[in-house]
Protein backbone atom coordinates (compact mmCIF):
# COMPACT_ATOMS: atom_id res chain seq x y z
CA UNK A 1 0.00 0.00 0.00
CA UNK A 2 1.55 3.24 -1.06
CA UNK A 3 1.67 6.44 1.75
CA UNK A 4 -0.98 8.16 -0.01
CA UNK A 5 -3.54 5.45 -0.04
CA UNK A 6 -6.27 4.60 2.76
CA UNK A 7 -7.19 1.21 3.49
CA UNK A 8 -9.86 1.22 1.85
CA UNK A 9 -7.83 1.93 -1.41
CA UNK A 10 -9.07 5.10 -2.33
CA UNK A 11 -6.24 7.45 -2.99
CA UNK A 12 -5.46 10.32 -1.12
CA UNK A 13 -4.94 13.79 -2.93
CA UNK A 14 -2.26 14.83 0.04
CA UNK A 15 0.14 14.75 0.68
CA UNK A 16 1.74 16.09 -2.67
CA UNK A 17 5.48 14.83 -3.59
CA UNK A 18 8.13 17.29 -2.03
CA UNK A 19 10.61 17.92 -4.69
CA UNK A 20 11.75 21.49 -3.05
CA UNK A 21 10.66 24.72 -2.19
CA UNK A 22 7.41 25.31 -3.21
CA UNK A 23 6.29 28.74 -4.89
CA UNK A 24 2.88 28.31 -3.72
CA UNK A 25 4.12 28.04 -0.18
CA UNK A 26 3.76 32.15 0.36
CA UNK A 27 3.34 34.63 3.17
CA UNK A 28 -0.36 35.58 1.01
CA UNK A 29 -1.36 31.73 1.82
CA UNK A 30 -0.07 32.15 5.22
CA UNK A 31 -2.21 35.15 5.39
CA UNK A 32 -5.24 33.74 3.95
CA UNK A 33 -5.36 30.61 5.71
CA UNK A 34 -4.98 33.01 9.19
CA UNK A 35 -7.74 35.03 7.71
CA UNK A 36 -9.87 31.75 7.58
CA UNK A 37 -8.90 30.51 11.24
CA UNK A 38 -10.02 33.92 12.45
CA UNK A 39 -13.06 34.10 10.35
CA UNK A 40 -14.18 30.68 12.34
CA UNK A 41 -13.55 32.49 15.44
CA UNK A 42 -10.15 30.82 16.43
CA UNK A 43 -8.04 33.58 18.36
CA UNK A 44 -5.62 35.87 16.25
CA UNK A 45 -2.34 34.24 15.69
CA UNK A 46 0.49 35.67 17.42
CA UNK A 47 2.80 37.31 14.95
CA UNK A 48 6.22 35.86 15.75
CA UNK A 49 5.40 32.28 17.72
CA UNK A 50 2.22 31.44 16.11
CA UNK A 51 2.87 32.19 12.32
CA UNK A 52 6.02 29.50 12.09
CA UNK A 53 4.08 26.54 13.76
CA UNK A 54 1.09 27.31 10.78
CA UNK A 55 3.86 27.90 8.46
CA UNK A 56 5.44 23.97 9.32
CA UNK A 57 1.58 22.77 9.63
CA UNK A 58 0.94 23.61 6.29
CA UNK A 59 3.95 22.14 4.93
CA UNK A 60 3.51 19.02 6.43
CA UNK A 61 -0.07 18.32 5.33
CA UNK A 62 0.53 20.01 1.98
CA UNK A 63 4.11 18.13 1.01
CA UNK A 64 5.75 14.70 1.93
CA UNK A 65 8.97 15.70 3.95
CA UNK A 66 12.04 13.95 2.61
CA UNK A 67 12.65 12.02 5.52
CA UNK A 68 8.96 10.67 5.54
CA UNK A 69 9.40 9.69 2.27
CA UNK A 70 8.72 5.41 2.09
């Protein structure tokens, strides 16, 4: 069974190969996906602390890490 499949066989969409940095991977998605936490009424994100943890969340959902690669 491949990393991207469940077990019920139905492939998964995410997460996409990692073959580098990633132009899509900007401060406007970032920004956007903060705007849409907020929106939901999560609490603002702190600036400094809070913006690198979303940063390496949505890395890791969006793109297999190298050394998760199987």
């Amino acid at each position: 069974m491949s990393g991207t499949a469940f077990r019920s066989g139905v492939e998964r969409n995410y997460p996409l190969p990692h073959a580098g940095p990633d132009a899509r991977s900007t401060e406007s998605l970032a920004n956007s996906m903060t705007a849409v936490l907020i929106g939901y009424g999560y609490p603002r994100l702190d600036p400094s602390a809070d913006r690198a943890v979303l940063a390496s969340a949505q890395v890791a959902f969006l793109c297999n890490q190298l050394d998760n690669r199987t």
